[in-house]
N, C-alpha and C. Protein backbone atom coordinates (compact mmCIF):
# COMPACT_ATOMS: atom_id res chain seq x y z
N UNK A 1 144.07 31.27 142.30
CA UNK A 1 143.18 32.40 142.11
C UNK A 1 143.78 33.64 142.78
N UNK A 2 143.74 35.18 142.18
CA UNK A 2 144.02 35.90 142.52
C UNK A 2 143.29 36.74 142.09
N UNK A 3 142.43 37.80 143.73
CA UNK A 3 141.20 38.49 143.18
C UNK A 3 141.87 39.94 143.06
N UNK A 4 140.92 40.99 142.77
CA UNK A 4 141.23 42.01 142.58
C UNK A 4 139.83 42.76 142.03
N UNK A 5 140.07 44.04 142.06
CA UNK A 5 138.41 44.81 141.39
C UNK A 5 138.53 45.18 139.90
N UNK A 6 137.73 45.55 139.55
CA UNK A 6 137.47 45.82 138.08
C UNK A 6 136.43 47.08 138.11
N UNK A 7 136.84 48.11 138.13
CA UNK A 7 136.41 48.86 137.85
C UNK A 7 135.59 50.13 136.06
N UNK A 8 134.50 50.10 136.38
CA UNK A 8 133.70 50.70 134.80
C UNK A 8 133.64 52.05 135.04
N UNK A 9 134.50 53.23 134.46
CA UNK A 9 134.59 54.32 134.83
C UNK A 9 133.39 54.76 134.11
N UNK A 10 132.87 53.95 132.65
CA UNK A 10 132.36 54.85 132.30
C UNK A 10 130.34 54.64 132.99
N UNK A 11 130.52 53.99 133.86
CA UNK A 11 129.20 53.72 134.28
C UNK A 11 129.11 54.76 135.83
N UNK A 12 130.59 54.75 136.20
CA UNK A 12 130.47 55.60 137.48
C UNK A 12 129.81 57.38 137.21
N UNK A 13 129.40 57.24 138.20
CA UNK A 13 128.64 58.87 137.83
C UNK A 13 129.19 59.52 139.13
N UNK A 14 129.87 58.86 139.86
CA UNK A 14 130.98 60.01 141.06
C UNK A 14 129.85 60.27 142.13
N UNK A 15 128.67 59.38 142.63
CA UNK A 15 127.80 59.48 143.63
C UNK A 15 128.01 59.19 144.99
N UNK A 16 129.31 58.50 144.64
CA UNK A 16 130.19 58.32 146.26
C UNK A 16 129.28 57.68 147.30
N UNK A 17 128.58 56.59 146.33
CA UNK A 17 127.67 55.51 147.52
C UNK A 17 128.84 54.67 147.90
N UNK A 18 129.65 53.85 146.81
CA UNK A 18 130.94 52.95 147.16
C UNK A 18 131.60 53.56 149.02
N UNK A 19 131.89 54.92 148.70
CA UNK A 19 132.47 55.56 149.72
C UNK A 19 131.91 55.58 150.80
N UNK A 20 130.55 55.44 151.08
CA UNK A 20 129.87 55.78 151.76
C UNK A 20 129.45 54.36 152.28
N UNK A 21 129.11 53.40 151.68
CA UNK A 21 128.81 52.18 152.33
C UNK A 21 130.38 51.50 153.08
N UNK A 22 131.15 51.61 152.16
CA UNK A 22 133.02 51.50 153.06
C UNK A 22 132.81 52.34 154.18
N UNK A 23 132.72 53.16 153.72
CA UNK A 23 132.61 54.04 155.31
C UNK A 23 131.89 53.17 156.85
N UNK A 24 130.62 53.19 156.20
CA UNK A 24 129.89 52.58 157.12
C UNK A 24 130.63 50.92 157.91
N UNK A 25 130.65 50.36 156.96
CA UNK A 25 130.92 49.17 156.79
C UNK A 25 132.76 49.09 158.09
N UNK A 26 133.15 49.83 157.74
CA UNK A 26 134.17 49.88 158.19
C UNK A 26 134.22 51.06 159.50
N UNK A 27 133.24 51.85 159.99
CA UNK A 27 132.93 52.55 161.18
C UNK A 27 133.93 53.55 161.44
N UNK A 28 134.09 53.83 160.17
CA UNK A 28 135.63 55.10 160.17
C UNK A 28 135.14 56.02 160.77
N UNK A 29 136.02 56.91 161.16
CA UNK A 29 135.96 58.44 161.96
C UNK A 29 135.75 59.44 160.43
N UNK A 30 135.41 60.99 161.06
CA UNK A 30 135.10 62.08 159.93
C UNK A 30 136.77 62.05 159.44
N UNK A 31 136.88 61.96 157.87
CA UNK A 31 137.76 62.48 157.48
C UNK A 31 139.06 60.90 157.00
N UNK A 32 138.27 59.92 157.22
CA UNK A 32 139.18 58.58 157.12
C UNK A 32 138.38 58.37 156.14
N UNK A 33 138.85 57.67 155.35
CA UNK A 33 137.98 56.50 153.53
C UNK A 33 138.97 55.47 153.47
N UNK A 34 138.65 54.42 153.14
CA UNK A 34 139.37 53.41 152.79
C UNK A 34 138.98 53.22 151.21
N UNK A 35 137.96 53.98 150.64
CA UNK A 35 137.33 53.38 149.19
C UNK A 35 137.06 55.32 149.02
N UNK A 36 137.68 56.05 148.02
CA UNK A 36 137.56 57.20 147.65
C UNK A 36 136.94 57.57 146.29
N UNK A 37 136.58 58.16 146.32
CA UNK A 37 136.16 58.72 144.72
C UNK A 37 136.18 60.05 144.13
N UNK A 38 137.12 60.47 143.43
CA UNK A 38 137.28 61.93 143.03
C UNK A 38 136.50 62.15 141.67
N UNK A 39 136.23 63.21 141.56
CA UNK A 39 136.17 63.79 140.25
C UNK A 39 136.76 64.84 139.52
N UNK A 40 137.24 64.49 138.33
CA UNK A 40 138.24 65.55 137.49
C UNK A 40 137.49 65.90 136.09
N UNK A 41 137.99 67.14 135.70
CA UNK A 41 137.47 67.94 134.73
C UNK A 41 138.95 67.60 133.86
N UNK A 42 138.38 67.63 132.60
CA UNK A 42 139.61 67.74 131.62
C UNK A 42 139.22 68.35 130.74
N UNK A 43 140.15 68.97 129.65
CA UNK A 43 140.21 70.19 128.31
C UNK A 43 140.26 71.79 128.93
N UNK A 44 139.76 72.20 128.08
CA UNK A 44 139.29 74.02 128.52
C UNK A 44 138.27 74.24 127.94
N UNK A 45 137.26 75.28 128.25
CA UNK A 45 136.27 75.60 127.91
C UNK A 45 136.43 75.92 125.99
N UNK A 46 135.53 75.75 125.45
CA UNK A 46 134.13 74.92 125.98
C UNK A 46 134.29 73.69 125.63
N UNK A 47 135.80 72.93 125.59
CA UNK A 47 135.50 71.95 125.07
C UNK A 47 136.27 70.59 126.75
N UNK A 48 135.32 70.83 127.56
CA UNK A 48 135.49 70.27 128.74
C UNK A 48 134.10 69.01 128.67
N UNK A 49 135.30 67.66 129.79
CA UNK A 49 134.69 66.86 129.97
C UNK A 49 135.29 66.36 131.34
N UNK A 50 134.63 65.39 132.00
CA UNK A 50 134.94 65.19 132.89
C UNK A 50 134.54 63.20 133.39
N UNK A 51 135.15 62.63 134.50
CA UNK A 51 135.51 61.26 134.83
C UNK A 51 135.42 61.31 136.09
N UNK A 52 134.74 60.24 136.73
CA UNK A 52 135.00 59.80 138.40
C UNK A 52 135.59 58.58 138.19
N UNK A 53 136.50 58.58 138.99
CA UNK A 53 137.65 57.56 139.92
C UNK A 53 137.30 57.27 141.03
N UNK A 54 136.63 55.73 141.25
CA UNK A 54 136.58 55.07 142.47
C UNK A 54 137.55 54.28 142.87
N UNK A 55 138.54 54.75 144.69
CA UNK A 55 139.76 53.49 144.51
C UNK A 55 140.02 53.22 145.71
N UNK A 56 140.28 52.59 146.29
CA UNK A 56 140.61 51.53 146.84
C UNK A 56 141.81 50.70 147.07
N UNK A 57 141.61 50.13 148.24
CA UNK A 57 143.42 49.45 148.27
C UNK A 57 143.51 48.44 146.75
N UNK A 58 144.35 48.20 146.40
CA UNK A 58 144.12 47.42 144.49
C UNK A 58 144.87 46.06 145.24
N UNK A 59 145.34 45.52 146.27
CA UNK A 59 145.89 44.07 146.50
C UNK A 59 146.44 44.11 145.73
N UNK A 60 147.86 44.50 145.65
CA UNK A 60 148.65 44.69 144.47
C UNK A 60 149.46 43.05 144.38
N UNK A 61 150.03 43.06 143.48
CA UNK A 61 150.81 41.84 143.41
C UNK A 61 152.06 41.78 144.73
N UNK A 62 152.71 42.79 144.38
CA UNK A 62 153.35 43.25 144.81
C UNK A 62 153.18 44.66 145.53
N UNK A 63 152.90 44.69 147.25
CA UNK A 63 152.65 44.97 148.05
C UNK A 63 153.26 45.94 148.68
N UNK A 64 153.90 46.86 148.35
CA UNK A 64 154.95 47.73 149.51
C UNK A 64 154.95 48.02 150.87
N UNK A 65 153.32 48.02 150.66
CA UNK A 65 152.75 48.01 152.23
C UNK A 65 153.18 47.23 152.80
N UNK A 66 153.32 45.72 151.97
CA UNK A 66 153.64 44.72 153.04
C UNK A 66 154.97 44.40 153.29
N UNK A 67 155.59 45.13 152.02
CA UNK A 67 157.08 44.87 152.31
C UNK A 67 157.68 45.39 153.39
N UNK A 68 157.08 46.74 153.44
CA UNK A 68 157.71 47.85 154.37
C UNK A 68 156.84 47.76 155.79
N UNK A 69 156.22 46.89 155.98
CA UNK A 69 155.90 46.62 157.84
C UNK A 69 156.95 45.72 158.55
N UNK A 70 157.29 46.27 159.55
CA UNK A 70 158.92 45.87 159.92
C UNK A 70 158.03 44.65 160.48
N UNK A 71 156.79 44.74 161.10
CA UNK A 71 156.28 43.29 162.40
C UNK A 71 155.63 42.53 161.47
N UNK A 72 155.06 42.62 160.23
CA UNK A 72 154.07 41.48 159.60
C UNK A 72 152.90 41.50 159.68
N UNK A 73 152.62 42.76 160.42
CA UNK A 73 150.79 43.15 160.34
C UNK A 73 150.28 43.07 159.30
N UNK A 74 150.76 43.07 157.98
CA UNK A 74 150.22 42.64 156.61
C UNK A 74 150.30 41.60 156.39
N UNK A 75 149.56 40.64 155.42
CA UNK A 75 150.35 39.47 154.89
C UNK A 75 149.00 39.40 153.83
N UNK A 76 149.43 38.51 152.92
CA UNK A 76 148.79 38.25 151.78
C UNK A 76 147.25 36.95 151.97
N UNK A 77 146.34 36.77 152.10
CA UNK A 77 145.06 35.65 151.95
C UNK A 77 145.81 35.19 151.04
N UNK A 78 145.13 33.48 151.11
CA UNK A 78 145.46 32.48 150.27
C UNK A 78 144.48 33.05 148.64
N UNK A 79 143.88 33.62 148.66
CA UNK A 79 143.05 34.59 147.39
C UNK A 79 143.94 35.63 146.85
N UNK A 80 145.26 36.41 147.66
CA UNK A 80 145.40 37.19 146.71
C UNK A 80 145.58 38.96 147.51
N UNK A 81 144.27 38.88 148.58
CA UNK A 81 144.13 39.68 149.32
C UNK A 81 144.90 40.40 149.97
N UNK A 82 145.26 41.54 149.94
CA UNK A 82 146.21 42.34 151.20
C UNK A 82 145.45 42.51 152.33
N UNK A 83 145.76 41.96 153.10
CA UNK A 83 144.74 42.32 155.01
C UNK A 83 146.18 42.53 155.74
N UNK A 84 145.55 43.43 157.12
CA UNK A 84 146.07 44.03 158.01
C UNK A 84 145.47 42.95 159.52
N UNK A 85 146.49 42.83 160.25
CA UNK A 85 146.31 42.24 161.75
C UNK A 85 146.30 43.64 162.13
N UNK A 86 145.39 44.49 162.97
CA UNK A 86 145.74 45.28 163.66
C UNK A 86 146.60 44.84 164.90
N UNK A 87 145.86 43.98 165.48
CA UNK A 87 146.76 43.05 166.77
C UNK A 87 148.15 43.13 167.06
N UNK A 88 148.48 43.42 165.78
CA UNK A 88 150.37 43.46 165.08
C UNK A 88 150.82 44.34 165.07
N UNK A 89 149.79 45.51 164.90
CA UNK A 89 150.86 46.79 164.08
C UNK A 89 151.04 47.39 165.44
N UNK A 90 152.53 48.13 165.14
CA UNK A 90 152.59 48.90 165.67
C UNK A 90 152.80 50.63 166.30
N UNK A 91 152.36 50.96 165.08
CA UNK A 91 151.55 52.34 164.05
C UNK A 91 153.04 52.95 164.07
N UNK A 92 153.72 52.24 163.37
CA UNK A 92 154.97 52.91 162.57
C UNK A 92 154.28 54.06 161.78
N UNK A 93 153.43 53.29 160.74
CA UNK A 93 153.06 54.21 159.59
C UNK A 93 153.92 53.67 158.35
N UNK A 94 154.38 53.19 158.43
CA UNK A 94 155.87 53.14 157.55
C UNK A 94 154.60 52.09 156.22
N UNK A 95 153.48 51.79 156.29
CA UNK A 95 152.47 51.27 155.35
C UNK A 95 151.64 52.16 154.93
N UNK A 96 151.54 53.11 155.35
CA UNK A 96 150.81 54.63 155.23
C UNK A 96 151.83 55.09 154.01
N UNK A 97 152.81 55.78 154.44
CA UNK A 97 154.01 56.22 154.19
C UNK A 97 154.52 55.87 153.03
N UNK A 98 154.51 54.48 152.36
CA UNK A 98 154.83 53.91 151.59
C UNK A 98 154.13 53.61 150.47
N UNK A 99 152.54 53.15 150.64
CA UNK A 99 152.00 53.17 149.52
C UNK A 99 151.85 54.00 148.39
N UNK A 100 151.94 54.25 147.09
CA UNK A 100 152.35 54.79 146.31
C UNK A 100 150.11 55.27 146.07
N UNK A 101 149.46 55.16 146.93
CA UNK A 101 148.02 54.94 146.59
C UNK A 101 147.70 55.35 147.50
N UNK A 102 148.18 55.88 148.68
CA UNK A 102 147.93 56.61 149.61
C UNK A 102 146.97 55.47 150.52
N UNK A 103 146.55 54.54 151.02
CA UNK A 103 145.89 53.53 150.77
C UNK A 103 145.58 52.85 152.36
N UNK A 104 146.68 52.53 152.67
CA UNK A 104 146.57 52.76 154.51
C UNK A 104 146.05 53.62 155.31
N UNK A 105 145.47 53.84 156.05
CA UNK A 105 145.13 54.99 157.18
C UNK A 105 145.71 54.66 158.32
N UNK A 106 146.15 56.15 158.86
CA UNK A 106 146.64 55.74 160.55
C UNK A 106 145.15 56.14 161.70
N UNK A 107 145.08 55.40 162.58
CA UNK A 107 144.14 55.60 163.32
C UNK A 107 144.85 56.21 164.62
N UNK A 108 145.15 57.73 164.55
CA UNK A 108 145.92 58.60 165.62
C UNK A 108 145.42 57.75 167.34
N UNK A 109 143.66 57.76 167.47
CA UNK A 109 143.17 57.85 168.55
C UNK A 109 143.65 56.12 169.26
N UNK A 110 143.80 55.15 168.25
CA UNK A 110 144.25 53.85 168.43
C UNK A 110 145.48 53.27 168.38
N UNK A 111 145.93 54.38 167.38
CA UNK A 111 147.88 53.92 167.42
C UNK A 111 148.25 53.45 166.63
N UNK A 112 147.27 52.61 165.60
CA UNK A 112 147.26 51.54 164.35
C UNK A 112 146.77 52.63 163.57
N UNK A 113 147.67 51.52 162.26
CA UNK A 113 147.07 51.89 160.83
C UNK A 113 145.55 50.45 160.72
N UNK A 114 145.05 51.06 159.15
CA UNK A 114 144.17 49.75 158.91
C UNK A 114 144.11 50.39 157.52
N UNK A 115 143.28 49.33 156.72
CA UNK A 115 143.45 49.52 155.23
C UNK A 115 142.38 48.53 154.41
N UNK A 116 141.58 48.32 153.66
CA UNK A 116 140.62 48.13 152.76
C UNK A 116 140.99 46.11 153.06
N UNK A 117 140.23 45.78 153.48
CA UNK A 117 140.67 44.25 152.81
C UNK A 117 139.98 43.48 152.46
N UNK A 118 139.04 44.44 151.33
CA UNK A 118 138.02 44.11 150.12
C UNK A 118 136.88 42.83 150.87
N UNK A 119 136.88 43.52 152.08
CA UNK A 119 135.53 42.33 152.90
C UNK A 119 135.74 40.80 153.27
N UNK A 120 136.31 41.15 153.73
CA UNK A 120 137.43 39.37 153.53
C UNK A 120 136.11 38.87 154.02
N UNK A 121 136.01 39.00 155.50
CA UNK A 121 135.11 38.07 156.39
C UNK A 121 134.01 37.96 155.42
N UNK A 122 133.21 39.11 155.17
CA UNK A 122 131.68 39.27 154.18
C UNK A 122 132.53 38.20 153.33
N UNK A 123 133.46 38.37 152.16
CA UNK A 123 133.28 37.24 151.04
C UNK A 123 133.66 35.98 151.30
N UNK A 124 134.48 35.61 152.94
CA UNK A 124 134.14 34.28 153.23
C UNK A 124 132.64 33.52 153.58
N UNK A 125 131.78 34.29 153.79
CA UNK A 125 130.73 34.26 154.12
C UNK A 125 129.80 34.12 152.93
N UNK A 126 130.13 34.36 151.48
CA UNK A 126 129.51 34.21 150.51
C UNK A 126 128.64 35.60 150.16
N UNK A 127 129.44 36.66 150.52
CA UNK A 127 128.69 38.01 149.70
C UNK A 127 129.93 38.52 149.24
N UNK A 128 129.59 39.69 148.93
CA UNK A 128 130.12 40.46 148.25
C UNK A 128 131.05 42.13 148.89
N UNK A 129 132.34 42.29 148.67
CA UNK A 129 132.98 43.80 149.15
C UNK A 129 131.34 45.12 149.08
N UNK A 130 131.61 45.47 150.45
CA UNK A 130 130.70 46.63 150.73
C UNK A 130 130.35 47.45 149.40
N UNK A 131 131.48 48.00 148.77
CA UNK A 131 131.65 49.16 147.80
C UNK A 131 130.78 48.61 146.44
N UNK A 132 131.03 47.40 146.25
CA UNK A 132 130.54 46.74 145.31
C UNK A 132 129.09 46.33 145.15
N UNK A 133 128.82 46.32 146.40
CA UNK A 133 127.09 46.04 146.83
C UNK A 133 126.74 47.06 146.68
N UNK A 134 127.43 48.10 147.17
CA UNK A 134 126.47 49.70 147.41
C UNK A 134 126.31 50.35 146.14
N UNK A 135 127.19 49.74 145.07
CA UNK A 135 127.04 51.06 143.64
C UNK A 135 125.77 50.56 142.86
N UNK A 136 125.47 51.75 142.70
CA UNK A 136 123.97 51.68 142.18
C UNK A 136 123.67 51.35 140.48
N UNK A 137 125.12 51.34 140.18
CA UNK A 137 125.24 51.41 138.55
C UNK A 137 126.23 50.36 138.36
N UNK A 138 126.74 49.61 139.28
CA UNK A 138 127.65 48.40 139.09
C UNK A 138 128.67 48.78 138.36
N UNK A 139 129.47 49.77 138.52
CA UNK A 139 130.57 50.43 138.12
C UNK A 139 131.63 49.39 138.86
N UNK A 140 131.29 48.41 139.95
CA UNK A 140 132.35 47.87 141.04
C UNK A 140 132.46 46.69 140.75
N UNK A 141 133.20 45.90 140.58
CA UNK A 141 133.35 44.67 140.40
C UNK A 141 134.21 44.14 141.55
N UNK A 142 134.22 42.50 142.12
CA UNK A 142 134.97 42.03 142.49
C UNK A 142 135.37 40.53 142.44
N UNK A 143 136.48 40.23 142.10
CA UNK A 143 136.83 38.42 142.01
C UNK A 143 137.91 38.28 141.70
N UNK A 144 137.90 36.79 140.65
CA UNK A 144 139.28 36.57 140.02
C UNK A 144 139.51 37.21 139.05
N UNK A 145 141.19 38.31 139.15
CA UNK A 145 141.29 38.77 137.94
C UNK A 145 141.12 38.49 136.71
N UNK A 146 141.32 36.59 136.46
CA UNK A 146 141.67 36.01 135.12
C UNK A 146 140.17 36.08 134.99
N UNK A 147 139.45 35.38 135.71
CA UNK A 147 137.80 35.83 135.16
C UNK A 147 137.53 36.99 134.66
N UNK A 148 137.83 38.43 135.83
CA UNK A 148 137.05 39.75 135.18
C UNK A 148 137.59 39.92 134.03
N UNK A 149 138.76 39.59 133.97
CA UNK A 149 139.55 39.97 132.26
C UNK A 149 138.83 39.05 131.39
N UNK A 150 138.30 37.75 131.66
CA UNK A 150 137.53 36.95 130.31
C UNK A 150 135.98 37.56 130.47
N UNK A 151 135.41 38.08 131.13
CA UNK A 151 134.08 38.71 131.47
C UNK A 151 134.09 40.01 130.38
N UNK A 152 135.11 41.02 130.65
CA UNK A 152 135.06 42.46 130.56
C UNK A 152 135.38 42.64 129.30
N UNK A 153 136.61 41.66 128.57
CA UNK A 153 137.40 41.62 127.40
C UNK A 153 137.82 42.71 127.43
N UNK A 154 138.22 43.52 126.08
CA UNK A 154 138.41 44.42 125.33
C UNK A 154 139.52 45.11 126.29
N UNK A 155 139.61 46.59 125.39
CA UNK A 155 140.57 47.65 126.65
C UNK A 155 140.69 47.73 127.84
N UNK A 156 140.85 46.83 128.56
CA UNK A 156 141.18 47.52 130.16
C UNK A 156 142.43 48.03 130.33
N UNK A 157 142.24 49.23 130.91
CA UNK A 157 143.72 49.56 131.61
C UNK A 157 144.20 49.41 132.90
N UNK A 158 145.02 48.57 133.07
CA UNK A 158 145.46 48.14 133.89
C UNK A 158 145.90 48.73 135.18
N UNK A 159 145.52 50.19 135.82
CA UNK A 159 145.88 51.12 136.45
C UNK A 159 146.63 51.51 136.34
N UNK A 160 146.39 52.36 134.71
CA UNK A 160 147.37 53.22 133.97
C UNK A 160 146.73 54.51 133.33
N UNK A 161 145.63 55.44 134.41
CA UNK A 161 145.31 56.35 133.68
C UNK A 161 145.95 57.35 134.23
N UNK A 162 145.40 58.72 134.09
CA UNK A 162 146.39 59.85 134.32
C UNK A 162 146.70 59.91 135.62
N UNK A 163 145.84 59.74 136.73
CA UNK A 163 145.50 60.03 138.13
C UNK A 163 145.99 59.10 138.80
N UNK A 164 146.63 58.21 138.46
CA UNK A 164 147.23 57.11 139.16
C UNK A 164 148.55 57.03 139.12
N UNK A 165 149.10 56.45 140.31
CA UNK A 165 150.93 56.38 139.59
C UNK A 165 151.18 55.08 138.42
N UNK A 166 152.49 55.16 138.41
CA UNK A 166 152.88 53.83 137.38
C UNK A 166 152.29 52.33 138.10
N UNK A 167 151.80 51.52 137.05
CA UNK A 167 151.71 50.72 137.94
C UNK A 167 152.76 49.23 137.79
N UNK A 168 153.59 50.00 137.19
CA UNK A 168 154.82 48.68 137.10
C UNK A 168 155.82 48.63 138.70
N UNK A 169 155.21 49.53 139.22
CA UNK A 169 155.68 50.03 140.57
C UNK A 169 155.19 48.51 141.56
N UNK A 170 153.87 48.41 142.07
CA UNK A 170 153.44 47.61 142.79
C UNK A 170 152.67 46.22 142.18
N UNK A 171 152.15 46.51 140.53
CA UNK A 171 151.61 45.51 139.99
C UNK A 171 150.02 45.20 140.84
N UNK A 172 149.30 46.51 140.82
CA UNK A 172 148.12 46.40 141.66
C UNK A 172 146.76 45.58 140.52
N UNK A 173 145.86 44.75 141.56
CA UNK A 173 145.00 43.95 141.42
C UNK A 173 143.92 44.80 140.60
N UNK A 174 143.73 45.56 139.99
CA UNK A 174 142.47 46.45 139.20
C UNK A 174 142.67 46.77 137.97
N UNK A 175 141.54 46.56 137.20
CA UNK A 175 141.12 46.51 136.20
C UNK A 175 140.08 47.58 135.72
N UNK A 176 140.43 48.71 134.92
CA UNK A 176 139.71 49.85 134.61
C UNK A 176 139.20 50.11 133.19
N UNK A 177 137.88 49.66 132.92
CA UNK A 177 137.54 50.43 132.01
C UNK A 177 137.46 51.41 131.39
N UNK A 178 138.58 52.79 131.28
CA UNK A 178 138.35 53.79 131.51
C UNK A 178 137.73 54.75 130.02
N UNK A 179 137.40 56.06 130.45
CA UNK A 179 136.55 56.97 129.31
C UNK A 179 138.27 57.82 128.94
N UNK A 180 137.98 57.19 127.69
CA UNK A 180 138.84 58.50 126.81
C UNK A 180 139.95 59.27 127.55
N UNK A 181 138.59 59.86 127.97
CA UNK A 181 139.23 61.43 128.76
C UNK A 181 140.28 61.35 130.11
N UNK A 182 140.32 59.89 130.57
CA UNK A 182 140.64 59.92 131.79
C UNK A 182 142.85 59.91 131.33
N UNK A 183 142.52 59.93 130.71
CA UNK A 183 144.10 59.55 129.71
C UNK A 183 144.85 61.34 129.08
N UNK A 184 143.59 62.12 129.69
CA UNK A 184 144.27 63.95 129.25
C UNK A 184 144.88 63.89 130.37
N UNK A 185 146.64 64.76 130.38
CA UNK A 185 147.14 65.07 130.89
C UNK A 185 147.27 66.41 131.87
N UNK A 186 145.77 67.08 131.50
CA UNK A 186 145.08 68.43 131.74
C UNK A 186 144.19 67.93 132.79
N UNK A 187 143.62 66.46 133.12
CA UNK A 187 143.20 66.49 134.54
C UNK A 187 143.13 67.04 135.80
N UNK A 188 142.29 67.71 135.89
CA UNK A 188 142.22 68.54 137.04
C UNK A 188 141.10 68.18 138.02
N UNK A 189 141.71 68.31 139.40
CA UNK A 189 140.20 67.05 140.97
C UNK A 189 139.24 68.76 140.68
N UNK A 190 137.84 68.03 141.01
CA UNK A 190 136.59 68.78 141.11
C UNK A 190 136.78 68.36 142.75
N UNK A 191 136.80 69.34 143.34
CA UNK A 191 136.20 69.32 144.96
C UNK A 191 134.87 70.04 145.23
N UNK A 192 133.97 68.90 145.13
CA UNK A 192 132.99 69.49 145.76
C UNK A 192 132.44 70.21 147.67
């Protein structure tokens, strides 16, 4: 088994509860996310539309993060999972630095990085990743990829829309339903 999220762009409405329960969940400082969500406008007037992107570390297949930690503060769960030992690191950054997903955080005041690890403890425990509990529209999915892909069927893109890098790069764990629009090359972030 190898888990990963599955994300429904077109159910997300960009309310940034996901973000906000990660937040919590994870007791970050102002200005740290481990689970982000942007929103982009695409076309030109008047013929504009727009998409939210919720993301997250994706447990890629292939890990750079983990390649590129010289001590092994990363390593892979028998699930699939990318987790961080903080215990280990020793805030190179060089997992910050490297992810192509921006995806690690350094924690200046502690010395360590840390990074999303989709609730390990919570889903040994028999619940569910924070982000995934908190969305109010179930835009979040989480499990075995081969399941969400027999669940979801049809088009998924494989974290290949405009706003993302290649993903033949790391081979990340997510699965995106995405809207149309998220595929214009005219994407532009809404900062609210």
């Amino acid at each position: 088994m190898t888990v990963g999220f599955y994300f429904d762009m077109t159910r997300c409405i960009g309310c940034k509860a996901c973000q906000v329960v990660c937040k919590d969940k994870n007791r970050l400082e102002v200005g740290t996310l481990f689970r982000e969500v942007h929103t982009y406008s695409v076309g030109s007037f008047p013929d504009v539309q727009g998409f939210s992107y919720s993301f997250g570390c994706n447990h890629c297949e292939s890990p750079i993060c983990l390649e590129n930690c010289p001590v092994g503060a990363i390593y892979k769960a028998p699930d699939g999972t990318v987790v961080q030992d903080q215990s280990k690191c020793i805030g190179c950054r060089m997992c910050v630095m490297s992810c192509p997903y921006g995806q690690p955080k350094y924690f200046p005041e502690k010395g360590v990085s840390g990074k999303c690890d989709g609730c390990y403890g919570i889903r040994q425990a028999g619940g569910e990743p924070a982000c995934v509990a908190g969305c109010p529209n179930r835009a979040l999915e989480f499990g075995d990829i081969d399941e969400l892909k027999k669940k979801h069927g049809g088009k998924l893109d494989e974290g290949s829309i405009t706003v993302l890098p290649d993903p033949s790069m790391t081979h990340p764990h997510v699965l995106i339903k995405a809207k149309d629009c998220a595929f214009d090359d005219s994407a532009k972030e809404i900062n609210w």
